[in-house]
C-alpha atoms as a PDB file:
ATOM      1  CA  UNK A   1     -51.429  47.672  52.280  1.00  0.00           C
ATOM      2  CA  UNK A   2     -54.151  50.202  51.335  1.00  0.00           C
ATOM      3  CA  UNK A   3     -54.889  53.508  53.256  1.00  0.00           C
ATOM      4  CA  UNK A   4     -58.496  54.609  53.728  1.00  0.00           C
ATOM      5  CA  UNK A   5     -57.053  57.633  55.041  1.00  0.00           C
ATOM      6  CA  UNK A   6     -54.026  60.301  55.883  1.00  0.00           C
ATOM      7  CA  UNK A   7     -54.165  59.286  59.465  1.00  0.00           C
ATOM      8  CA  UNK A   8     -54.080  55.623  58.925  1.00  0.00           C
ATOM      9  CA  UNK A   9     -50.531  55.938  56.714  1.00  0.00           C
ATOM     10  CA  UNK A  10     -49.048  58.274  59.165  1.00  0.00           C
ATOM     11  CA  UNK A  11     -49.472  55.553  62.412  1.00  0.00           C
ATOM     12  CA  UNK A  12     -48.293  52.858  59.849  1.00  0.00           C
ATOM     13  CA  UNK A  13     -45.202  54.855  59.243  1.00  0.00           C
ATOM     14  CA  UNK A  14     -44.711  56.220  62.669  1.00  0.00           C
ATOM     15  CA  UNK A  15     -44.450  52.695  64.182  1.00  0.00           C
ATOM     16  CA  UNK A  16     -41.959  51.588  61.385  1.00  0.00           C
ATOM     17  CA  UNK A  17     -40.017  54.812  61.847  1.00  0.00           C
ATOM     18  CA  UNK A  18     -40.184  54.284  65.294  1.00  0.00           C
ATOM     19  CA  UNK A  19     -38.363  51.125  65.247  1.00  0.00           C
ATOM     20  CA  UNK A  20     -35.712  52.065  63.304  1.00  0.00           C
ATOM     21  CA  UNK A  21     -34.886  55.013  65.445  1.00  0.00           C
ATOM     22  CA  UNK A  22     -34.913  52.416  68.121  1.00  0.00           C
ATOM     23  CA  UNK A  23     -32.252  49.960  66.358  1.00  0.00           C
ATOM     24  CA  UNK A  24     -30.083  52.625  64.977  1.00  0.00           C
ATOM     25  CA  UNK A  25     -29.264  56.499  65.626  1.00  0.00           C
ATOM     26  CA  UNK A  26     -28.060  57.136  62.138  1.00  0.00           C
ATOM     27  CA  UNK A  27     -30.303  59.582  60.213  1.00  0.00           C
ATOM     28  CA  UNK A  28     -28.570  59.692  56.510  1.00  0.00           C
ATOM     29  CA  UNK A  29     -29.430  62.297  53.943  1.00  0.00           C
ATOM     30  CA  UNK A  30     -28.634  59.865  51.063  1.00  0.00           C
ATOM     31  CA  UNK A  31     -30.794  56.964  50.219  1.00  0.00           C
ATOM     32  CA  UNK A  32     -29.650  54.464  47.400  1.00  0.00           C
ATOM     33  CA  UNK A  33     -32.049  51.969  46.030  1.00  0.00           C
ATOM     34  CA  UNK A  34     -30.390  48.574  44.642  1.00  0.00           C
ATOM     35  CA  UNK A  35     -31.821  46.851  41.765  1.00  0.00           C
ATOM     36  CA  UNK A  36     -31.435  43.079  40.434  1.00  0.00           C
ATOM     37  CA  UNK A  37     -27.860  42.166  40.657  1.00  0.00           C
ATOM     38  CA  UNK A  38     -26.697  45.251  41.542  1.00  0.00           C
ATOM     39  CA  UNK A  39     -26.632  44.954  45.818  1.00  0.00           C
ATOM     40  CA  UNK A  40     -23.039  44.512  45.790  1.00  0.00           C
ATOM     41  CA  UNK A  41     -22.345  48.347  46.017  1.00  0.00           C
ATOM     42  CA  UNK A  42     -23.025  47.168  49.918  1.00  0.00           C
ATOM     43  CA  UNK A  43     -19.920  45.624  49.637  1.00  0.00           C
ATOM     44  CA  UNK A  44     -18.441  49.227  49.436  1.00  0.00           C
ATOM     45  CA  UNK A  45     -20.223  50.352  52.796  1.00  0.00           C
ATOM     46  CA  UNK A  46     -18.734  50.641  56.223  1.00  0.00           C
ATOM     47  CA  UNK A  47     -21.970  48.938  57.550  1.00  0.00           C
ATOM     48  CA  UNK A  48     -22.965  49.870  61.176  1.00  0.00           C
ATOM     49  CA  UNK A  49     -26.472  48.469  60.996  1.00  0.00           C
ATOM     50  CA  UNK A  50     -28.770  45.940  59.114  1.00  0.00           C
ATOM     51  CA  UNK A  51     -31.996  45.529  59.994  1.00  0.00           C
ATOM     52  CA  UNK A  52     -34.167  42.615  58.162  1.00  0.00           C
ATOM     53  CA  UNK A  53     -37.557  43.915  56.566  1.00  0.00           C
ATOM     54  CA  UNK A  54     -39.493  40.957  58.362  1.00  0.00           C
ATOM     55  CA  UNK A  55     -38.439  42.998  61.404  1.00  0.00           C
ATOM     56  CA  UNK A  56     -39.733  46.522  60.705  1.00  0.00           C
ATOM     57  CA  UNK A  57     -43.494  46.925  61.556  1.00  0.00           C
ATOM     58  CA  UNK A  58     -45.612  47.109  57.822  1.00  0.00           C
ATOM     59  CA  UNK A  59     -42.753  46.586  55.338  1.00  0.00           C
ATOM     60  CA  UNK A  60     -42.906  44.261  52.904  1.00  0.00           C
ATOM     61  CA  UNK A  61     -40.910  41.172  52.259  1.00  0.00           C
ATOM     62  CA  UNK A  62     -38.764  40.818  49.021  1.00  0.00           C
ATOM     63  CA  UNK A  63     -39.600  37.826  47.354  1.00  0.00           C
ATOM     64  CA  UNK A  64     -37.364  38.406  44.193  1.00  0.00           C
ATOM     65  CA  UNK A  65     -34.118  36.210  43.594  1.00  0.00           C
ATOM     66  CA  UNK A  66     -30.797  38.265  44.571  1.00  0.00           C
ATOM     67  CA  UNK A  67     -32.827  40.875  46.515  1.00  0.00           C
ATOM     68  CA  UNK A  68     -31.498  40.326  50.052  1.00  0.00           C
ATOM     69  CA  UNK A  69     -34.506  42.150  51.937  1.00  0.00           C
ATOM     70  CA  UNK A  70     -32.405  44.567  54.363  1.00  0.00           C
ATOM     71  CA  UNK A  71     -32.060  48.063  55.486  1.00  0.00           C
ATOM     72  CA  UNK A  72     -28.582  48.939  55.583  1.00  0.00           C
ATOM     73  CA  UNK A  73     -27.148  51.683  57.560  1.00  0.00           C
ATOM     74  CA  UNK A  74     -23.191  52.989  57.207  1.00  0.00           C
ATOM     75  CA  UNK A  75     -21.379  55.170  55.492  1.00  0.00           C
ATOM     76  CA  UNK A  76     -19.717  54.972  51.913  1.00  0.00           C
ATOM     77  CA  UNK A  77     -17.611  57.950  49.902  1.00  0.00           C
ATOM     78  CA  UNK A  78     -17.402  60.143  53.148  1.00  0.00           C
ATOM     79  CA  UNK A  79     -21.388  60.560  53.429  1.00  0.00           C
ATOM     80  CA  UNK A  80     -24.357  59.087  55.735  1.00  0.00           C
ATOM     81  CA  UNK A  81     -26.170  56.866  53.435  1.00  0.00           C
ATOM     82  CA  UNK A  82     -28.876  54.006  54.211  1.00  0.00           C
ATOM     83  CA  UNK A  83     -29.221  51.369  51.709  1.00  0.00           C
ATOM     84  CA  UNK A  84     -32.083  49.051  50.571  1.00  0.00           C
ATOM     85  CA  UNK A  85     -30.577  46.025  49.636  1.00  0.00           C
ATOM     86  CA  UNK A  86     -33.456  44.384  47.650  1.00  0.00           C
ATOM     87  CA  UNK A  87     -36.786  45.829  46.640  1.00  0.00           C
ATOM     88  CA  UNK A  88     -40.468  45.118  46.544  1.00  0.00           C
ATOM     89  CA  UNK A  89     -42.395  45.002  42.760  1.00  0.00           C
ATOM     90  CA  UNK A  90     -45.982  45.336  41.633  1.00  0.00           C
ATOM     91  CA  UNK A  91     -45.680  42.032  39.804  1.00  0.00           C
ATOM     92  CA  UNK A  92     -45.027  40.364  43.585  1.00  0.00           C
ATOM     93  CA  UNK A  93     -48.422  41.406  44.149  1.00  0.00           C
ATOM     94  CA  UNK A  94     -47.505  44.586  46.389  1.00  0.00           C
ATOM     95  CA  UNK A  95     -49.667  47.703  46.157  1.00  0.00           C
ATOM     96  CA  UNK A  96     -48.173  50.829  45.090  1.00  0.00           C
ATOM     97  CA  UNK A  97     -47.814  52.318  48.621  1.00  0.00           C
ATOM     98  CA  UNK A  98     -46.609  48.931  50.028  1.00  0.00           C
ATOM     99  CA  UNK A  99     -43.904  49.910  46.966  1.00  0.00           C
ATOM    100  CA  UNK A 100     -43.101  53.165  48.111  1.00  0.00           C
ATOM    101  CA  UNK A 101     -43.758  52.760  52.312  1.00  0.00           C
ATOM    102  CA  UNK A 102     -39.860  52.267  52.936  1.00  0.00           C
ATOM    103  CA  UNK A 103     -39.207  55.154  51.148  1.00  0.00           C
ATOM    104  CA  UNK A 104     -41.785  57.187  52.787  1.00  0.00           C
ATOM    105  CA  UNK A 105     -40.258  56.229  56.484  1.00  0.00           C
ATOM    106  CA  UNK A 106     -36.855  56.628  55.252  1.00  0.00           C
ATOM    107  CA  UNK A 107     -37.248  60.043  53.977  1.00  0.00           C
ATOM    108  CA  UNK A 108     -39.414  61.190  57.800  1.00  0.00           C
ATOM    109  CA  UNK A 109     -35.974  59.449  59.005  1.00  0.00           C
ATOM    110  CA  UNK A 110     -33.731  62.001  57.111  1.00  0.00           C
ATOM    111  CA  UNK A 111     -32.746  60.874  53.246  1.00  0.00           C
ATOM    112  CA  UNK A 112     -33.623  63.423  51.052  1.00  0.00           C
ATOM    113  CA  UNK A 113     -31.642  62.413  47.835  1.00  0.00           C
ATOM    114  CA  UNK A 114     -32.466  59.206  46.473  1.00  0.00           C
ATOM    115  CA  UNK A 115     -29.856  57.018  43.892  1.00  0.00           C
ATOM    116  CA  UNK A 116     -31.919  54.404  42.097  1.00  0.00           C
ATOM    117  CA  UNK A 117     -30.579  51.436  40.217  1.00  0.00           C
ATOM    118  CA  UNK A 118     -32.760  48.580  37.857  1.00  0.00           C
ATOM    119  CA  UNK A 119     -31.822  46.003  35.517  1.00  0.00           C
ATOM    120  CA  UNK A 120     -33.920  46.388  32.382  1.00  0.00           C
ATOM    121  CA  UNK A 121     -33.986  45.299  28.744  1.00  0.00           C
ATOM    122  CA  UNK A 122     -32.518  48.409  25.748  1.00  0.00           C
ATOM    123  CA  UNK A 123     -34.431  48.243  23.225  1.00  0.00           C
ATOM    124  CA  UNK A 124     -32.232  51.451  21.579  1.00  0.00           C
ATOM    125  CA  UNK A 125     -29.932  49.773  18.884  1.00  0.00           C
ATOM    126  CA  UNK A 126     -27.072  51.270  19.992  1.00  0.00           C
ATOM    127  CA  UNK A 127     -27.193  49.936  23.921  1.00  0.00           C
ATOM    128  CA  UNK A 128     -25.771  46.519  24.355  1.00  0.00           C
ATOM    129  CA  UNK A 129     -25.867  43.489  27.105  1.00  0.00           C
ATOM    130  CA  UNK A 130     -23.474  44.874  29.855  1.00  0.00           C
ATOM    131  CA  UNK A 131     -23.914  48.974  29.243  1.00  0.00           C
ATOM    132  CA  UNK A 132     -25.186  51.305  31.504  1.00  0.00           C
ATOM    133  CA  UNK A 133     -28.069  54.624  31.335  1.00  0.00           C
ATOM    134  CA  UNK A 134     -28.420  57.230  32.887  1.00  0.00           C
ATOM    135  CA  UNK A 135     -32.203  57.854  33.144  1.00  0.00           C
ATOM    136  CA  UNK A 136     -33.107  61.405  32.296  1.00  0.00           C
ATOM    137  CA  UNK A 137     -36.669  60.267  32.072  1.00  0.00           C
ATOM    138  CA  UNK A 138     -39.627  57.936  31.969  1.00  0.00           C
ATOM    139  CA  UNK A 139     -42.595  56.673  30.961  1.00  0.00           C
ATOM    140  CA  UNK A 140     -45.049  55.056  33.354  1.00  0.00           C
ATOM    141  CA  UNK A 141     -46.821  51.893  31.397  1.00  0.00           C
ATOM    142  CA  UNK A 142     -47.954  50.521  34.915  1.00  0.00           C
ATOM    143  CA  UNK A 143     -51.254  51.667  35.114  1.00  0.00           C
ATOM    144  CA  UNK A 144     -51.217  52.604  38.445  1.00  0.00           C
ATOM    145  CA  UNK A 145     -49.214  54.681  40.976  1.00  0.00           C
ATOM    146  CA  UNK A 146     -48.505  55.417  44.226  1.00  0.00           C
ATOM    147  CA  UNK A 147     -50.057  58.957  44.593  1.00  0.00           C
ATOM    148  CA  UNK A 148     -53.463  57.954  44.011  1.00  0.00           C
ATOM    149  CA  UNK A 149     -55.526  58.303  47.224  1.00  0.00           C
ATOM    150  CA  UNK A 150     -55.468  60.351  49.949  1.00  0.00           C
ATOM    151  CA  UNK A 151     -53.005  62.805  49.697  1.00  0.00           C
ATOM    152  CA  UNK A 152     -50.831  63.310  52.820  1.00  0.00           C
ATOM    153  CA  UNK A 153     -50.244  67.312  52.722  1.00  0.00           C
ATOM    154  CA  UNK A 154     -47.182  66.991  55.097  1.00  0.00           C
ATOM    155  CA  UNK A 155     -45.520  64.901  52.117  1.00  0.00           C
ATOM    156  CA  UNK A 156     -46.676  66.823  48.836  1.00  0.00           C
ATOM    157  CA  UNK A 157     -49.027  68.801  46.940  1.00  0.00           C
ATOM    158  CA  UNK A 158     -51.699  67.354  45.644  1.00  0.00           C
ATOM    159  CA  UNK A 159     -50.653  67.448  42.040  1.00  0.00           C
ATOM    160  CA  UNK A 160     -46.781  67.219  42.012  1.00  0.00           C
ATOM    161  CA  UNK A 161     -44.864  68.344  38.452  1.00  0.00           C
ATOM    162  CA  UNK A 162     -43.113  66.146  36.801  1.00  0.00           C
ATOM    163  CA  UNK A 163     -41.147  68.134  34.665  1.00  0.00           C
ATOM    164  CA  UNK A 164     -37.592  67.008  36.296  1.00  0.00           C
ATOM    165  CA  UNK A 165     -38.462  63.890  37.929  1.00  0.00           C
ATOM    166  CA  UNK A 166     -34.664  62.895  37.855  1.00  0.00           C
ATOM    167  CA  UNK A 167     -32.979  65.631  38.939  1.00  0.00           C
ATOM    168  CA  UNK A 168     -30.665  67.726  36.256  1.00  0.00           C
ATOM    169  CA  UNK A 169     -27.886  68.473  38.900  1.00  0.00           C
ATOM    170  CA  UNK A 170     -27.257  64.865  39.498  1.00  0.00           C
ATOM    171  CA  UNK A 171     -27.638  63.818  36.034  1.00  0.00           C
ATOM    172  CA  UNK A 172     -24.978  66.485  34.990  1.00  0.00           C
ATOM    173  CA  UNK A 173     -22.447  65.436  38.365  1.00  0.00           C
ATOM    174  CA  UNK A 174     -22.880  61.721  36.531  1.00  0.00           C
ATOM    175  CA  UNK A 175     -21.831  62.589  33.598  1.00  0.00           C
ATOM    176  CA  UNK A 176     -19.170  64.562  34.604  1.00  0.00           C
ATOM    177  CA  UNK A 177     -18.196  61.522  36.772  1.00  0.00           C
ATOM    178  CA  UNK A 178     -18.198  58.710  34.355  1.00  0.00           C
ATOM    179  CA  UNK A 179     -16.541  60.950  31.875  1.00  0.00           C
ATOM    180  CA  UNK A 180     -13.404  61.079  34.243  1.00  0.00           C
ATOM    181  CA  UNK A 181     -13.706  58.164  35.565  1.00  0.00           C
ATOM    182  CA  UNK A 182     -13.847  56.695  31.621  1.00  0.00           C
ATOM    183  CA  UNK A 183     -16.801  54.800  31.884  1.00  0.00           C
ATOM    184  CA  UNK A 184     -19.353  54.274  29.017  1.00  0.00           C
ATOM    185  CA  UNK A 185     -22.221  55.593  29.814  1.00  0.00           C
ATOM    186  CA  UNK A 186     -25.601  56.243  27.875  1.00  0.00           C
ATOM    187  CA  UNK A 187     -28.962  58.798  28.708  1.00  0.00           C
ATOM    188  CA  UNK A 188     -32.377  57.972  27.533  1.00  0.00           C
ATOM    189  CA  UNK A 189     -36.013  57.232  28.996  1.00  0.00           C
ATOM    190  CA  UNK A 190     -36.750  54.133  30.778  1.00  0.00           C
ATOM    191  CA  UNK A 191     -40.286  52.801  30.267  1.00  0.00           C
ATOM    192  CA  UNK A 192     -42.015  50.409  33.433  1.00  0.00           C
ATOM    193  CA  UNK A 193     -44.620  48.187  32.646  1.00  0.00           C
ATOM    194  CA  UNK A 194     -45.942  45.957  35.227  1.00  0.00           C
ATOM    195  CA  UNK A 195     -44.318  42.306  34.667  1.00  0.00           C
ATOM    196  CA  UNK A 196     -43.332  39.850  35.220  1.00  0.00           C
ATOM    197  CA  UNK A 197     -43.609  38.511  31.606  1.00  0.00           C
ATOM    198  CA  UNK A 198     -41.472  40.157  29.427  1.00  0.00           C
ATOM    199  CA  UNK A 199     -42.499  42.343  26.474  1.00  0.00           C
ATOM    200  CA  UNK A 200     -43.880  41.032  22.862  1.00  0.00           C
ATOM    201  CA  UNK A 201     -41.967  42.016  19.751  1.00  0.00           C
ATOM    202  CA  UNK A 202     -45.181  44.189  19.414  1.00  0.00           C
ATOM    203  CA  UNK A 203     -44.799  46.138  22.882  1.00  0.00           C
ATOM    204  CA  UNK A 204     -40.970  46.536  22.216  1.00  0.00           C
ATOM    205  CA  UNK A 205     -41.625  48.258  19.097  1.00  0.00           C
ATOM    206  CA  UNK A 206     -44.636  50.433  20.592  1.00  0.00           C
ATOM    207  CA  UNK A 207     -42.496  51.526  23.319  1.00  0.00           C
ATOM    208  CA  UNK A 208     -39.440  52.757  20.819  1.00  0.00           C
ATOM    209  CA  UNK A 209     -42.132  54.781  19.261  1.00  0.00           C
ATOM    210  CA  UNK A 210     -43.162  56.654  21.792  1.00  0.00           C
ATOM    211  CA  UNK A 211     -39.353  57.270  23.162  1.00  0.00           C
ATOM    212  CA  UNK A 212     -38.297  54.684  25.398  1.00  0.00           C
ATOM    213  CA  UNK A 213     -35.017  53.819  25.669  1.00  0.00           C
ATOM    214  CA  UNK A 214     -35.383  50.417  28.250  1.00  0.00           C
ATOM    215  CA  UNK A 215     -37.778  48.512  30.106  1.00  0.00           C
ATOM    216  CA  UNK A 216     -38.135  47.307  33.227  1.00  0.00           C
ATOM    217  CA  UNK A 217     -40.160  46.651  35.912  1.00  0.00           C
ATOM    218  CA  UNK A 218     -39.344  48.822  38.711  1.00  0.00           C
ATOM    219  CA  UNK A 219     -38.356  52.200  40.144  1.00  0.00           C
ATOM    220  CA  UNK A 220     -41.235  54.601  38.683  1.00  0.00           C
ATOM    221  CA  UNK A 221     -43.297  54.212  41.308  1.00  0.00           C
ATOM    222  CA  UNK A 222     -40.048  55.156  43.652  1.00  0.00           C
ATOM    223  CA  UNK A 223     -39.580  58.236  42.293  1.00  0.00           C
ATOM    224  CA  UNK A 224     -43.182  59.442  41.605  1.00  0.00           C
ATOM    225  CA  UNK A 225     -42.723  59.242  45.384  1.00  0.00           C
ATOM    226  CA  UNK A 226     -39.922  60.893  45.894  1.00  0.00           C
ATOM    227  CA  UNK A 227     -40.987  63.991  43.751  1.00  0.00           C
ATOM    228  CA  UNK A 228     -43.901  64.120  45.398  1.00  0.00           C
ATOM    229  CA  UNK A 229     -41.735  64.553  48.574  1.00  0.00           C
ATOM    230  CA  UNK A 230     -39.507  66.766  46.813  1.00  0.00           C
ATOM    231  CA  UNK A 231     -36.549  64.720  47.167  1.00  0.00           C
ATOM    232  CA  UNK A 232     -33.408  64.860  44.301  1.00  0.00           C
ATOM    233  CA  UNK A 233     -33.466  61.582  42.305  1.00  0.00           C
ATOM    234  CA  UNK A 234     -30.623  60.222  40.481  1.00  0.00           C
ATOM    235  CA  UNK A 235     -31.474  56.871  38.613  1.00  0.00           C
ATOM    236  CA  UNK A 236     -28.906  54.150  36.823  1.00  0.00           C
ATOM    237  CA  UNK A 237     -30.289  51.485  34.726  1.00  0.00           C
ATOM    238  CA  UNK A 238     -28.637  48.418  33.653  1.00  0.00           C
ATOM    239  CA  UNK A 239     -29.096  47.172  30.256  1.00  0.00           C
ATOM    240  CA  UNK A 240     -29.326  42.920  30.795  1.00  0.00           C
ATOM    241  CA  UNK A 241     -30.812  42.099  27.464  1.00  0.00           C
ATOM    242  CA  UNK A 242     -31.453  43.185  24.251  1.00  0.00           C
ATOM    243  CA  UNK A 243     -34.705  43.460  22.970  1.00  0.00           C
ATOM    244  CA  UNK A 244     -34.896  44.092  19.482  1.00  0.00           C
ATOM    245  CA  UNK A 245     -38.037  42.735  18.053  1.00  0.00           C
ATOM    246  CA  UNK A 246     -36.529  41.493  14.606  1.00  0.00           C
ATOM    247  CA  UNK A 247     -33.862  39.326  16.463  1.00  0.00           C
ATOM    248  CA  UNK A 248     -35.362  38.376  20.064  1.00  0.00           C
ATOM    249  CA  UNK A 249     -33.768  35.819  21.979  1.00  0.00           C
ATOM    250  CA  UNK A 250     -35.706  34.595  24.909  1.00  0.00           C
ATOM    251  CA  UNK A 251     -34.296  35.717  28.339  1.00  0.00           C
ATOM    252  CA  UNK A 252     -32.821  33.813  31.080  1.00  0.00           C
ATOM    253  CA  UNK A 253     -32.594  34.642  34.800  1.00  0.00           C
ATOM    254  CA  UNK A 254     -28.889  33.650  34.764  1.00  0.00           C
ATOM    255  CA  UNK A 255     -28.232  35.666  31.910  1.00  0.00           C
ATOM    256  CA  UNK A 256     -30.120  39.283  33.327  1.00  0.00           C
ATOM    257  CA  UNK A 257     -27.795  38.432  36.430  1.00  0.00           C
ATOM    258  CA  UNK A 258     -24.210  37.761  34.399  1.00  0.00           C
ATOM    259  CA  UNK A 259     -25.062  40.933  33.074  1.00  0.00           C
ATOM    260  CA  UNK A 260     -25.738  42.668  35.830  1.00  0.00           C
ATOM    261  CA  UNK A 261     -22.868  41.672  37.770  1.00  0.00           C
ATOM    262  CA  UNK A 262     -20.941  43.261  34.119  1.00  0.00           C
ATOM    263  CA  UNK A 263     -22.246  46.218  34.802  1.00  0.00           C
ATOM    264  CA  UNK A 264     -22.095  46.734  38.780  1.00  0.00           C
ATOM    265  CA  UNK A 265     -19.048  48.305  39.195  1.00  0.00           C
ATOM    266  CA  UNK A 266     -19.321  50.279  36.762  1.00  0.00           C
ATOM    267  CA  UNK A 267     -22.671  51.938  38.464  1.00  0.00           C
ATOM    268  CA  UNK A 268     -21.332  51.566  42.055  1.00  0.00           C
ATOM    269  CA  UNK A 269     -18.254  53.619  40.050  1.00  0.00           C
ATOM    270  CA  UNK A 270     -20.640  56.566  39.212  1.00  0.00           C
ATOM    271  CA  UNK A 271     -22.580  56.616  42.478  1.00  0.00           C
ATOM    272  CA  UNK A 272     -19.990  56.472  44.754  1.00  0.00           C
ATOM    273  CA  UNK A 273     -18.104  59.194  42.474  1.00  0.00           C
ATOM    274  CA  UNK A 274     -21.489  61.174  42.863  1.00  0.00           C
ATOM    275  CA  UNK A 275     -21.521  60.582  46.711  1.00  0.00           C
ATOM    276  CA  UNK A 276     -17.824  62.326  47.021  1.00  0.00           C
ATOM    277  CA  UNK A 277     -18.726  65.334  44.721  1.00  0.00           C
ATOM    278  CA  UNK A 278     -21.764  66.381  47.070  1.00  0.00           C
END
């Protein structure tokens, strides 16, 4: 999905938007994201509605293993939330604003915080398989993103700052929450590059050089969106492998999932602790 212009996007969204509002008359403020392995936080959700993406006019369909393709409306820790169980990549072949459309309607449906969640490889020594990061920023190696275009006025400026892209509130309620809550917890920068492949030894040590905590594959393009829109962001990343170019190991599937479903509660722990402190 490309748009040649403003008005083009805006009937796009206004049909999927007017869909939803058809199926369901929730209109949550929250918006959580779920990465690889991590959609069992919908387990947590009083669930009122799911709607499939094949059945929402322009959205994309999730072709990734263990992303479940649905909207999911409910509540969970006392708040309004709608959940995307299951997102769409670049490396599926997506554009950038196919990426970021859901995200778009959701936020003309209500959501104005967004809690993001990926699976990614640390490449800092001290993370391990089965840890969790906060992200308190990134680094977009994607070559592309979802603001370039026509710029829709009613969304953003032109030329958004990026100078808090995740949003320090959250990041200090997170902290305060895993800290009580006991969990370990680490903060660093999370680097996307396109996919699928995985990194060479050479890329893993480039991106340590220039900061990067982890790597994935995902969730820049998300928030670049939702800054632009002036949501609050709060993103989680899960650490499935290690990548440490003296000592690489290649990477299963099975493995990035174990891991992930190490970690889950543990995330679910600090967003749903997050929820109940707003």
């Amino acid at each position: 999905m490309t748009y040649d212009s403003v008005e083009t996007f805006r009937e796009k969204r206004d049909e999927a938007l007017q869909y939803i509002q058809q199926t369901t008359d929730q209109r949550p403020e929250y918006l959580i994201i779920l990465g690889t392995g991590l959609g069992k936080i919908a387990d947590k959700m009083e669930i009122r509605t799911e709607i499939p993406y094949e059945d929402i006019p322009h959205f994309a369909i999730s072709t990734v293993e263990q992303h479940e393709g649905k909207l999911l409306f409910g509540s969970l820790a006392g708040k309004e939330v709608v959940a995307m169980q299951g997102r769409f990549h670049y490396y599926e072949g997506y554009t950038m604003n196919q990426i970021v459309f859901p995200l778009r309607v959701l936020y003309s449906n209500g959501a104005e915080t967004m809690f993001i969640s990926n699976a990614c490889g640390g490449m800092n020594s001290n993370y391990r398989r089965g840890d969790i990061m906060l992200i308190r920023d990134h680094i977009n190696m994607m070559g592309d993103n979802p603001l370039i275009g026509p710029n829709d006025d009613e969304l953003g400026t032109r030329f958004p700052d990026m100078s808090e892209p995740y949003t320090k509130g959250l990041i200090e309620l997170a902290e305060q929450v895993a800290l009580d809550k006991g969990i370990h917890m680490h903060k660093g920068v999370y680097a996307a590059f396109p996919g699928p492949m995985l990194e060479t030894r050479a890329e893993y040590r480039m991106l340590r050089m220039i900061g990067a905590d982890v790597v994935g594959m995902s969730t820049v393009p998300e928030v670049l969106a939702a800054v632009h829109m002036e949501m609050d962001v709060l993103g989680i990343s899960v650490i499935t492998d290690e990548c440490f170019p003296d000592c690489l190991d290649p990477v299963k599937i099975e493995e990035v999932l174990e891991a992930a479903g190490m970690a889950e509660p543990h995330v679910t722990n600090v967003m749903t602790g997050v929820l109940e402190r707003l």
